[in-house]
PDB file of N, CA and C in Angstrom:
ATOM      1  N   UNK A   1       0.849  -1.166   0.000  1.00  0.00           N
ATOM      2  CA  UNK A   1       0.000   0.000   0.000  1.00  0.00           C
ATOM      3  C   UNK A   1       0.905   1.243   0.000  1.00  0.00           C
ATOM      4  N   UNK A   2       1.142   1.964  -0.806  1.00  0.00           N
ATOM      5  CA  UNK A   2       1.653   3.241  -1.267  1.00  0.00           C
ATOM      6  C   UNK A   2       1.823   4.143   0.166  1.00  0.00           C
ATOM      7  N   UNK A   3       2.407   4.926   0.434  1.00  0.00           N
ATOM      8  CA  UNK A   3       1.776   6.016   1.268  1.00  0.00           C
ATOM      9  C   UNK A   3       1.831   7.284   0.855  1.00  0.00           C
ATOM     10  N   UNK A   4       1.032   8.011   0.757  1.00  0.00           N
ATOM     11  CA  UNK A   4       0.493   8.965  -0.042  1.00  0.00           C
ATOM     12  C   UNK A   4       1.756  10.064   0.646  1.00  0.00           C
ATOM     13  N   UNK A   5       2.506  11.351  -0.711  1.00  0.00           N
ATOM     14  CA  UNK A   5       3.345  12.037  -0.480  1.00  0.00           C
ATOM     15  C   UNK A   5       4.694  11.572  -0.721  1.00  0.00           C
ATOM     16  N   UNK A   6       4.918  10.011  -0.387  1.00  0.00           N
ATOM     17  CA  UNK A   6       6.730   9.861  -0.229  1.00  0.00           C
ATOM     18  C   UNK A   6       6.735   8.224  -1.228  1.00  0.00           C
ATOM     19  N   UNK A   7       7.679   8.051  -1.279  1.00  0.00           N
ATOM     20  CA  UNK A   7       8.359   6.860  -2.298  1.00  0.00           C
ATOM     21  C   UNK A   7       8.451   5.609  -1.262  1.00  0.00           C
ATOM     22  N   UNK A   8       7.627   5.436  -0.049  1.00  0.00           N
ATOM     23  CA  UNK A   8       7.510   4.572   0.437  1.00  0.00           C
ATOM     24  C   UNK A   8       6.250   3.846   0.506  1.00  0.00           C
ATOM     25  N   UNK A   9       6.165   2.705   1.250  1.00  0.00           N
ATOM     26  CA  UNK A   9       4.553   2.144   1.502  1.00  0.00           C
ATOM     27  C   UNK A   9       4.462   1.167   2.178  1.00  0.00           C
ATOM     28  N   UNK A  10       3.373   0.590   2.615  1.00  0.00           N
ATOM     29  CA  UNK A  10       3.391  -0.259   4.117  1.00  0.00           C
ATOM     30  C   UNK A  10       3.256  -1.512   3.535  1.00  0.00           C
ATOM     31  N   UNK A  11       3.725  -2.510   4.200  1.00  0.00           N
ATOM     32  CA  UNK A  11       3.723  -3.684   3.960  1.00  0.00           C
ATOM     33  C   UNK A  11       3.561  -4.301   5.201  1.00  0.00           C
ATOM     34  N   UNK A  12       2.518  -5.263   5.395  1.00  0.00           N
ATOM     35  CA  UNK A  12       2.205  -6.500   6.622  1.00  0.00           C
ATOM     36  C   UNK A  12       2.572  -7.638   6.405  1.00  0.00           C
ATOM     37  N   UNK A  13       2.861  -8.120   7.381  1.00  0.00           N
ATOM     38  CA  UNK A  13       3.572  -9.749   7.495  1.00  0.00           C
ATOM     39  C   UNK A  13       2.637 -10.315   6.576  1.00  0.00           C
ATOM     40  N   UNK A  14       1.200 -10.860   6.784  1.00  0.00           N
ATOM     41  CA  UNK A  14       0.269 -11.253   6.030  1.00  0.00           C
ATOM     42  C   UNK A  14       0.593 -11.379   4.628  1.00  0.00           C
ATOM     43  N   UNK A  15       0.228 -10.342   4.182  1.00  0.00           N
ATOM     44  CA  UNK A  15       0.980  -9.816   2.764  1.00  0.00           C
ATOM     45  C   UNK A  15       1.854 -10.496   2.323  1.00  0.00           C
ATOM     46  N   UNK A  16       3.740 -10.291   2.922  1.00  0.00           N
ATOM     47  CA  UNK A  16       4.568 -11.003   3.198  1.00  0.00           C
ATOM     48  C   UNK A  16       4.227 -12.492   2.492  1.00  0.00           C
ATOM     49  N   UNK A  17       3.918 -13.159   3.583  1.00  0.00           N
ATOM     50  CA  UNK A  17       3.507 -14.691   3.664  1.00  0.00           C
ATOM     51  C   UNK A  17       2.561 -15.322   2.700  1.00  0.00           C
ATOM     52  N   UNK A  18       1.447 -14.272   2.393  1.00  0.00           N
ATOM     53  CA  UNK A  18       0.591 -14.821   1.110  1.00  0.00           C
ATOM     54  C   UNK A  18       1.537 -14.689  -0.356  1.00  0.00           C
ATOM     55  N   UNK A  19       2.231 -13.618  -0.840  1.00  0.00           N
ATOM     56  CA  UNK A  19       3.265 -13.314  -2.020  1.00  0.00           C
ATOM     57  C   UNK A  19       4.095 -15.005  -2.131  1.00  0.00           C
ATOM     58  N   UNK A  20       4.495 -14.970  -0.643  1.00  0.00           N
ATOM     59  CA  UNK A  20       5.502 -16.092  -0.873  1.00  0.00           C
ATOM     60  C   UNK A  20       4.717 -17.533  -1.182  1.00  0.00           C
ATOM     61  N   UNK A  21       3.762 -17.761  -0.772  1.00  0.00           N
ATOM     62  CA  UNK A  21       3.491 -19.011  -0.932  1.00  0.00           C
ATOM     63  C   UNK A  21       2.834 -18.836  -2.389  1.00  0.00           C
ATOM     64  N   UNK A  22       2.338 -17.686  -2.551  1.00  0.00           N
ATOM     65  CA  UNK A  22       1.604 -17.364  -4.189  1.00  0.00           C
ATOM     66  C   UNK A  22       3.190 -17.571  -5.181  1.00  0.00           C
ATOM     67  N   UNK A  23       4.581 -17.384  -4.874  1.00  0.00           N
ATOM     68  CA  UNK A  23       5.466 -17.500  -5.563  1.00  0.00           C
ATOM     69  C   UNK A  23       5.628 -19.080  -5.635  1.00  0.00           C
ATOM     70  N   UNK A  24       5.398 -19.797  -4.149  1.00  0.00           N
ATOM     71  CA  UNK A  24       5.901 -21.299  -4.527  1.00  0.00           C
ATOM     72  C   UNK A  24       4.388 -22.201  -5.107  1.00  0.00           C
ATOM     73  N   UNK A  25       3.472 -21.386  -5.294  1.00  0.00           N
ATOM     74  CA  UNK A  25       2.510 -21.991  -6.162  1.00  0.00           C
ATOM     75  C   UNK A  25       2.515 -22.033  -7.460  1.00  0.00           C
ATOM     76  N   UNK A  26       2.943 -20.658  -8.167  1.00  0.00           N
ATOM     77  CA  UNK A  26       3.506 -20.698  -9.557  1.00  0.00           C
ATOM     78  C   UNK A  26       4.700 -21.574 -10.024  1.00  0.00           C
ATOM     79  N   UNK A  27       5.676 -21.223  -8.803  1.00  0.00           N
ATOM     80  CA  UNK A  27       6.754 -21.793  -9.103  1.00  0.00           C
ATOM     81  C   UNK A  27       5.762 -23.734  -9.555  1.00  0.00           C
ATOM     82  N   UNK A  28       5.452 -24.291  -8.489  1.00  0.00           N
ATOM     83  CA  UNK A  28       5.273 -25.854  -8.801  1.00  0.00           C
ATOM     84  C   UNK A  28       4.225 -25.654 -10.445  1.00  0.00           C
ATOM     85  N   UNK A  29       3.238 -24.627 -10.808  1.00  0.00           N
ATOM     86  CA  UNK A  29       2.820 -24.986 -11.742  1.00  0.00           C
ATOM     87  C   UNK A  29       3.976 -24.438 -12.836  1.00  0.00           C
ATOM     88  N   UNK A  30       4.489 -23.372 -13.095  1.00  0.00           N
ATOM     89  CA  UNK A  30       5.826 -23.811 -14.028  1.00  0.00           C
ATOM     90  C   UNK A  30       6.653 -24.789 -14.400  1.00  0.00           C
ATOM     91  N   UNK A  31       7.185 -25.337 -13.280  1.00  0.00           N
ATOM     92  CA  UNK A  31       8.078 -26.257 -12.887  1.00  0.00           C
ATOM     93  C   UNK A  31       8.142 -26.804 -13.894  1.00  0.00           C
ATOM     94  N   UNK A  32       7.308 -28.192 -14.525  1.00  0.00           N
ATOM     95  CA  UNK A  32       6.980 -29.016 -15.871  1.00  0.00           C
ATOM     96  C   UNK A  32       7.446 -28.837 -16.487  1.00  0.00           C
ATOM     97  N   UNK A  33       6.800 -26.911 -16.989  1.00  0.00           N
ATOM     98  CA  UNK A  33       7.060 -26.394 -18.332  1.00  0.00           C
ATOM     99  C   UNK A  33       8.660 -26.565 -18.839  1.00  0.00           C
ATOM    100  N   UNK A  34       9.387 -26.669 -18.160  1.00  0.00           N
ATOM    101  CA  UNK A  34      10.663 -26.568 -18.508  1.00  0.00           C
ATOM    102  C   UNK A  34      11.003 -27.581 -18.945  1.00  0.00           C
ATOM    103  N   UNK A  35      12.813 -27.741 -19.189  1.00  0.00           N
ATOM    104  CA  UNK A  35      13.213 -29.012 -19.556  1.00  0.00           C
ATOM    105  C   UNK A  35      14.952 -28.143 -19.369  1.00  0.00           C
ATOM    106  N   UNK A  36      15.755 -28.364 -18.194  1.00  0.00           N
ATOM    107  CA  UNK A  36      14.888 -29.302 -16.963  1.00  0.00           C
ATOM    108  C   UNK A  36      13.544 -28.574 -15.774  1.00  0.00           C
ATOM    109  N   UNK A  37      13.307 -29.414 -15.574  1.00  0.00           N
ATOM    110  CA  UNK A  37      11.903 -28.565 -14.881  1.00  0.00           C
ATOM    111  C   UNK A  37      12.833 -27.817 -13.587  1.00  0.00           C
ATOM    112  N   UNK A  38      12.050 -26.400 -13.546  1.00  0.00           N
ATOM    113  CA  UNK A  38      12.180 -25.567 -12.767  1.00  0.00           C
ATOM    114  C   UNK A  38      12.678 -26.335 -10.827  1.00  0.00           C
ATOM    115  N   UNK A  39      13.838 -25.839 -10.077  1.00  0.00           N
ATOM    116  CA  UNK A  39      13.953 -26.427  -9.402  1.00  0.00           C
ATOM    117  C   UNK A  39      14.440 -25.682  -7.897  1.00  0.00           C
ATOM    118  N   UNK A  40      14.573 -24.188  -7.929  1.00  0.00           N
ATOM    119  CA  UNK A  40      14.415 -23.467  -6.774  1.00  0.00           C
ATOM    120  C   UNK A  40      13.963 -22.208  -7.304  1.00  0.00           C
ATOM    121  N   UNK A  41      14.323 -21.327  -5.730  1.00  0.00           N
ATOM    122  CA  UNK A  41      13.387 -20.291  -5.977  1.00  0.00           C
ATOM    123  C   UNK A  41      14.109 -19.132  -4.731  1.00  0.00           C
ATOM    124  N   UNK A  42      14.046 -18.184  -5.575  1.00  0.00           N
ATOM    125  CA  UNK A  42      14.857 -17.311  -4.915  1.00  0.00           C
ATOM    126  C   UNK A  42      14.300 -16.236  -3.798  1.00  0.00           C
ATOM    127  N   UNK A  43      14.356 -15.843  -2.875  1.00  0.00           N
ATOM    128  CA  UNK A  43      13.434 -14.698  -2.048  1.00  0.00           C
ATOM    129  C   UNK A  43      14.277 -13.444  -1.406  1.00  0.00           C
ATOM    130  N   UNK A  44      13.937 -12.470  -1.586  1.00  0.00           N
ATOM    131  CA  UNK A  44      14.689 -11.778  -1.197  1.00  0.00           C
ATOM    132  C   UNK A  44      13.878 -10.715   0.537  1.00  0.00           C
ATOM    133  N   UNK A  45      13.668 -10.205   1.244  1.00  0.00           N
ATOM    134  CA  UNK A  45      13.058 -10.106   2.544  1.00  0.00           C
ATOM    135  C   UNK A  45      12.448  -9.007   2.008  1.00  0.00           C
ATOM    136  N   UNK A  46      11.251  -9.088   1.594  1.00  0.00           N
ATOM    137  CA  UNK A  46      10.398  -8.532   1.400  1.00  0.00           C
ATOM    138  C   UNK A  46       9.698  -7.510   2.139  1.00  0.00           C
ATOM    139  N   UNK A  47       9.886  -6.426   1.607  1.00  0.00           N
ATOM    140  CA  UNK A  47       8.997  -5.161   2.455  1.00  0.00           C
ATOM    141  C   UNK A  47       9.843  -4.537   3.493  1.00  0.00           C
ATOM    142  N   UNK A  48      11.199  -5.213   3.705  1.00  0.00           N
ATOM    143  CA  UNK A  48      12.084  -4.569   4.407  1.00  0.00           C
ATOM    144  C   UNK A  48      12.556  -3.271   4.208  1.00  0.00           C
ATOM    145  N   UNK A  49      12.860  -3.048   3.001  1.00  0.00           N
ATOM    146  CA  UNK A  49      13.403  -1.878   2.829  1.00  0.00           C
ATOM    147  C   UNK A  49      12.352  -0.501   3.022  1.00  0.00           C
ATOM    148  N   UNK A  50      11.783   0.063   1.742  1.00  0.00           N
ATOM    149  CA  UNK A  50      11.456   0.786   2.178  1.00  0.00           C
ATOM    150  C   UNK A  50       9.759  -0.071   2.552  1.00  0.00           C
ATOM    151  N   UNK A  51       9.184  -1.050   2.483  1.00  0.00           N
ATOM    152  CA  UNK A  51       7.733  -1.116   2.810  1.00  0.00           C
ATOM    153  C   UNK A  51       7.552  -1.001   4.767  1.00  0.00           C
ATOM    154  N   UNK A  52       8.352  -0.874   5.117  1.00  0.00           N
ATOM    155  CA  UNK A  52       7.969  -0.935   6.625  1.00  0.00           C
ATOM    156  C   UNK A  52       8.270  -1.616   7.811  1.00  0.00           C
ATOM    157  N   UNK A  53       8.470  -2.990   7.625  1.00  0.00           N
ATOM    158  CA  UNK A  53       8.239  -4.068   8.471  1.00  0.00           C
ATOM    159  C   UNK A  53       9.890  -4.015   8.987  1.00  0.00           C
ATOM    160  N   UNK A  54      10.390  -4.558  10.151  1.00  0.00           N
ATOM    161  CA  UNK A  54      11.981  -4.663   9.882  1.00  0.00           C
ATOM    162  C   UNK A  54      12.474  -5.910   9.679  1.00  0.00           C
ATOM    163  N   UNK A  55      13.415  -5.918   9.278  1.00  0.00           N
ATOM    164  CA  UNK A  55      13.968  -7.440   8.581  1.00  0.00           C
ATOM    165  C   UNK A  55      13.752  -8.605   9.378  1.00  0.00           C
ATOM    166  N   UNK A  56      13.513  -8.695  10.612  1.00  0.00           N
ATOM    167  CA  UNK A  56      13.521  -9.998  11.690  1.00  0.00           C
ATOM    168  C   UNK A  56      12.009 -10.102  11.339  1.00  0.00           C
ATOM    169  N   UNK A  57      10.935  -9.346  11.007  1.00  0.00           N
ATOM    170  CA  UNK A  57       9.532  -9.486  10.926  1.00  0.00           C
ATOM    171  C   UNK A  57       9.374  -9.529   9.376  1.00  0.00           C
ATOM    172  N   UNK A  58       9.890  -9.220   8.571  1.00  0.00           N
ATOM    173  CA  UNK A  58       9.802  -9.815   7.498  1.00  0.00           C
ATOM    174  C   UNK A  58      10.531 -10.757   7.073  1.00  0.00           C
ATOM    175  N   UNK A  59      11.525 -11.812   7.419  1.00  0.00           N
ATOM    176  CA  UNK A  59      12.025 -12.907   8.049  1.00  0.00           C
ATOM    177  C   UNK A  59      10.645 -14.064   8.181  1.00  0.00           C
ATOM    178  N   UNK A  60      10.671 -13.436   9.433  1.00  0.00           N
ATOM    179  CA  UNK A  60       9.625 -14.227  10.008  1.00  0.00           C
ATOM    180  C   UNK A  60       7.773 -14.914   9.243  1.00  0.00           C
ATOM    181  N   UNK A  61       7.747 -13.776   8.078  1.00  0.00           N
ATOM    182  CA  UNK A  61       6.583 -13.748   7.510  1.00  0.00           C
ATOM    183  C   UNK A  61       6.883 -15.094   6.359  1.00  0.00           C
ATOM    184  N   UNK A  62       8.452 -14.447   5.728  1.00  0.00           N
ATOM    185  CA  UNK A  62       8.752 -15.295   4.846  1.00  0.00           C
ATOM    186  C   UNK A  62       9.037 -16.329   5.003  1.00  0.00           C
ATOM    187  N   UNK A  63       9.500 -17.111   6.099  1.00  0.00           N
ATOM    188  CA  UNK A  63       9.451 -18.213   6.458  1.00  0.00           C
ATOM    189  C   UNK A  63       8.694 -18.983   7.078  1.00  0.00           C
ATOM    190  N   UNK A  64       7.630 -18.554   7.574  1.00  0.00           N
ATOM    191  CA  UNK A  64       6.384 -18.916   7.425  1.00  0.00           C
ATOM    192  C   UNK A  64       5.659 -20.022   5.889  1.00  0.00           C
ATOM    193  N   UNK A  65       5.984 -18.910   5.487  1.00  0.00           N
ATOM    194  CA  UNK A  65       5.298 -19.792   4.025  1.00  0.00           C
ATOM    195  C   UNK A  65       6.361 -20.754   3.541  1.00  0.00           C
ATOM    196  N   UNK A  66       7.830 -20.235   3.702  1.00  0.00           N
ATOM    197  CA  UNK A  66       9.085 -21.837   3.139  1.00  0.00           C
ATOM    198  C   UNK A  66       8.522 -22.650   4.225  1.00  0.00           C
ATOM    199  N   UNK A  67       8.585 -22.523   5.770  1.00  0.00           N
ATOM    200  CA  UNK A  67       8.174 -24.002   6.492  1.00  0.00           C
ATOM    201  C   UNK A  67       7.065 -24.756   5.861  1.00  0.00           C
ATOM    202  N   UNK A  68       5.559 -24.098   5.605  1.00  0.00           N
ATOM    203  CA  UNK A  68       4.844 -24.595   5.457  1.00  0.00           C
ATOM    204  C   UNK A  68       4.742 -25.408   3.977  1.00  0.00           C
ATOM    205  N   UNK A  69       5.786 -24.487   3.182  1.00  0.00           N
ATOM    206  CA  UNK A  69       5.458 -25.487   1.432  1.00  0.00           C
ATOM    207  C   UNK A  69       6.678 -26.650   2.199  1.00  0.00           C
ATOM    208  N   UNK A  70       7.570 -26.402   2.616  1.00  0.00           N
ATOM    209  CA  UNK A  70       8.247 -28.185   2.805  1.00  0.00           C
ATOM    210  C   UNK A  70       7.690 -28.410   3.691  1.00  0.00           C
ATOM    211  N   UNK A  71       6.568 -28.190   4.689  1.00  0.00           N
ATOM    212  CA  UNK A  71       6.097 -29.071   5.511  1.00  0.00           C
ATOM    213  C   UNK A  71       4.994 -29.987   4.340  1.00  0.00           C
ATOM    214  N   UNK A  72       4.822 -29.715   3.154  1.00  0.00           N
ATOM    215  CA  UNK A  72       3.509 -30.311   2.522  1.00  0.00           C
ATOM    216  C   UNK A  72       4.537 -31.505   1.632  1.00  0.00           C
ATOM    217  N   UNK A  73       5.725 -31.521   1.494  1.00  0.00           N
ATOM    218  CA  UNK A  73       6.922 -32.432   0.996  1.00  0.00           C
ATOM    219  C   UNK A  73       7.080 -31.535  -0.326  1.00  0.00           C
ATOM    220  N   UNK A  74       7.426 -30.122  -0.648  1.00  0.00           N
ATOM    221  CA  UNK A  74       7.788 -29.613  -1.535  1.00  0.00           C
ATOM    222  C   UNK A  74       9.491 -30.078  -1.410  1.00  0.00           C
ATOM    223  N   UNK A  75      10.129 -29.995  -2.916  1.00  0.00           N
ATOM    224  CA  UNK A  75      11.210 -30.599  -3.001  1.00  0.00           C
ATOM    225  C   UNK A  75      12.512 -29.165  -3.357  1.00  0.00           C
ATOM    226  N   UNK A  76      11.675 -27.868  -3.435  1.00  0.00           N
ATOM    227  CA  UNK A  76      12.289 -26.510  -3.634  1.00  0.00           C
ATOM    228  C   UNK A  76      14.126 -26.499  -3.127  1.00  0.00           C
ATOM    229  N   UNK A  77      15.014 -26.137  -3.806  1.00  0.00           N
ATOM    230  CA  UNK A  77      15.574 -25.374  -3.392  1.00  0.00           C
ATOM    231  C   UNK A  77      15.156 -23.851  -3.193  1.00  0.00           C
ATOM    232  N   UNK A  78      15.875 -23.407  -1.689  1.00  0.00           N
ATOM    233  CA  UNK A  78      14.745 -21.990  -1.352  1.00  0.00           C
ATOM    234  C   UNK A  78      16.615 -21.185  -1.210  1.00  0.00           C
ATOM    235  N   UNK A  79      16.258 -19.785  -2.175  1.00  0.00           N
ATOM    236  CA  UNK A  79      17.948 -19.205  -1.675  1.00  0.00           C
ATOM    237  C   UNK A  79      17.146 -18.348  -0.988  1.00  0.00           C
ATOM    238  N   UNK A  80      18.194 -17.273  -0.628  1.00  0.00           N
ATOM    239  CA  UNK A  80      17.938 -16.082   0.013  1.00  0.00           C
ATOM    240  C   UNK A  80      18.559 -14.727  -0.229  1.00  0.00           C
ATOM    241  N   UNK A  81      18.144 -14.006  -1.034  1.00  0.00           N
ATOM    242  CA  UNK A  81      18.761 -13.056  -1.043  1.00  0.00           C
ATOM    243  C   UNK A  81      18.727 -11.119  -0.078  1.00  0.00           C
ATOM    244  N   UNK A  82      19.845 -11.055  -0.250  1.00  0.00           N
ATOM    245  CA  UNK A  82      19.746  -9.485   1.138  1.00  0.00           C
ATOM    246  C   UNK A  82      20.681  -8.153   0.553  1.00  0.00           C
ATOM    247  N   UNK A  83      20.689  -7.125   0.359  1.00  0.00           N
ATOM    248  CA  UNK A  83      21.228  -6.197  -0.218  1.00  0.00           C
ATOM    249  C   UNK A  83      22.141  -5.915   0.703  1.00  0.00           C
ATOM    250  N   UNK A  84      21.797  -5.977   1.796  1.00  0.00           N
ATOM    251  CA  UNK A  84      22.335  -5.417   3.198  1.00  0.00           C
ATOM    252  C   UNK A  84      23.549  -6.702   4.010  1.00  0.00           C
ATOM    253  N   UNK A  85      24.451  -6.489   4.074  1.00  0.00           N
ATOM    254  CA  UNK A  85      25.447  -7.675   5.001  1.00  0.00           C
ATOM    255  C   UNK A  85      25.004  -7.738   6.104  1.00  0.00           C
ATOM    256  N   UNK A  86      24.458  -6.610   6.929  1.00  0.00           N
ATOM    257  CA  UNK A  86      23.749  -6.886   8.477  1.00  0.00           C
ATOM    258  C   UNK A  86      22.227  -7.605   7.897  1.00  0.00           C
ATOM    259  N   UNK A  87      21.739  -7.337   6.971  1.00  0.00           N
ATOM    260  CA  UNK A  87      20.727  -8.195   7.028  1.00  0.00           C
ATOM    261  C   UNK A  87      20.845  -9.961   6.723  1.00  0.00           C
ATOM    262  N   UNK A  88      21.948  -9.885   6.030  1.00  0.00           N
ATOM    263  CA  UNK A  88      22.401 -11.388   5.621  1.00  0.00           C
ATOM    264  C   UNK A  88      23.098 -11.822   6.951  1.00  0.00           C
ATOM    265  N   UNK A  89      23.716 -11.203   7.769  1.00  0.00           N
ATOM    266  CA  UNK A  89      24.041 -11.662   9.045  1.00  0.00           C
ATOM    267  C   UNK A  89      22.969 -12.329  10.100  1.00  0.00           C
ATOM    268  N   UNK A  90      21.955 -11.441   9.827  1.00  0.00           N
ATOM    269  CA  UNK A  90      20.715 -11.543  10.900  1.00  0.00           C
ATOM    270  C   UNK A  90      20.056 -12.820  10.344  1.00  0.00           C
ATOM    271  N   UNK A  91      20.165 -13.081   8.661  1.00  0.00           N
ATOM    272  CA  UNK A  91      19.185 -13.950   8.481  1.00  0.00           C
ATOM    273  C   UNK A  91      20.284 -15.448   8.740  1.00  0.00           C
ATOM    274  N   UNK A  92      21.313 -15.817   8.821  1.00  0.00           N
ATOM    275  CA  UNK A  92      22.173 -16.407   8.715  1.00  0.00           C
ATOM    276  C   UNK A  92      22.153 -17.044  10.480  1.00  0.00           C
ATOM    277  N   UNK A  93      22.022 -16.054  11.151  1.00  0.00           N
ATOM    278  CA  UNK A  93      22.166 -16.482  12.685  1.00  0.00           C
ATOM    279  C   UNK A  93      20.442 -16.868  13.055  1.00  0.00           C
ATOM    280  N   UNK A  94      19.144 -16.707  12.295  1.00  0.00           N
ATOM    281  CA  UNK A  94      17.835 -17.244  12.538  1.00  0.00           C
ATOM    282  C   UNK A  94      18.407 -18.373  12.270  1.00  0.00           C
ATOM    283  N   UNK A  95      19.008 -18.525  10.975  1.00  0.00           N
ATOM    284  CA  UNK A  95      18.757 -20.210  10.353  1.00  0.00           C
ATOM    285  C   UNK A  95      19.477 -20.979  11.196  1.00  0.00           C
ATOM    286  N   UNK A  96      20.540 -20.499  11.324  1.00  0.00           N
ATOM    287  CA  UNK A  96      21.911 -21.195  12.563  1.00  0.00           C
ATOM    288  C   UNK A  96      20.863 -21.536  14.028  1.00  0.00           C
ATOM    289  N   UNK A  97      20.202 -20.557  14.512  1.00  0.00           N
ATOM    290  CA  UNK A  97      19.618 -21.384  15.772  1.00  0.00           C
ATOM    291  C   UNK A  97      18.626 -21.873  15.560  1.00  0.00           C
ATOM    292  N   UNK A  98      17.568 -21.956  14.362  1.00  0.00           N
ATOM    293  CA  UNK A  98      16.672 -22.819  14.188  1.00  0.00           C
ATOM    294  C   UNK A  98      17.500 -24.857  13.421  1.00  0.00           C
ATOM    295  N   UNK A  99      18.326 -24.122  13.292  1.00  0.00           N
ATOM    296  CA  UNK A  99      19.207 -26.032  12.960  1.00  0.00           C
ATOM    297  C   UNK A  99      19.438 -26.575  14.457  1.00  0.00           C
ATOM    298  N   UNK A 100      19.548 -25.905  15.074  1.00  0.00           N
ATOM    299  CA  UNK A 100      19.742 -26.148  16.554  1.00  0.00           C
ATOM    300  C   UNK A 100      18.981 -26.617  17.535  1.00  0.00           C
ATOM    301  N   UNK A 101      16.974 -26.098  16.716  1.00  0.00           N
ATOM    302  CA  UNK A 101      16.842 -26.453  17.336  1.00  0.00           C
ATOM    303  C   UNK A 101      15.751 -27.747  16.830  1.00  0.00           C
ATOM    304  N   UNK A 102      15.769 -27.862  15.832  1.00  0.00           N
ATOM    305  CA  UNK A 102      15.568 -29.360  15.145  1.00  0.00           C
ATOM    306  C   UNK A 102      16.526 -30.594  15.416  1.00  0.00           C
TER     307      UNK A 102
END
């Protein structure tokens, strides 16, 4: 959602989390089309910058929807991409204590 006056706009986790799983839904109906069929999928933290949210909460939105497509036995490679080195730090030390705690 835009915000009226400036080059920014709001973005909710919700939001967030529906985009992503709407990306790994296309992604599986593409997939086929190819040769070889389509086989990851890239995300970058959405809405962080200028939409609002801060990177640990848009994190959190986006991984939401990766747990839940491999909780259904999706076979995705999932990357991650971050413009920011403190943000690739931050997302690097979630994943590090969530291996930890599986």
């Amino acid at each position: 959602m835009p915000r009226p006056g400036t080059n920014d706009y709001d973005v909710q986790a919700a939001d967030i989390t529906r985009a992503v799983t709407r990306a790994f839904r296309l992604l599986a109906e593409e997939s086929p089309r190819h040769d070889p069929p389509l086989a990851s999928i890239c995300l970058p933290l959405l809405g962080a910058g200028r939409g609002g949210p801060p990177p640990l909460e848009s994190f959190g939105a986006l991984w939401t929807a990766v747990e839940a497509e491999l909780a259904r036995g999706a076979h995705w490679d999932v990357h991650l991409v971050m413009r920011r080195h403190a943000r690739a730090d931050l997302v690097e030390r979630l994943l590090g204590e969530m291996g930890r705690r599986s």
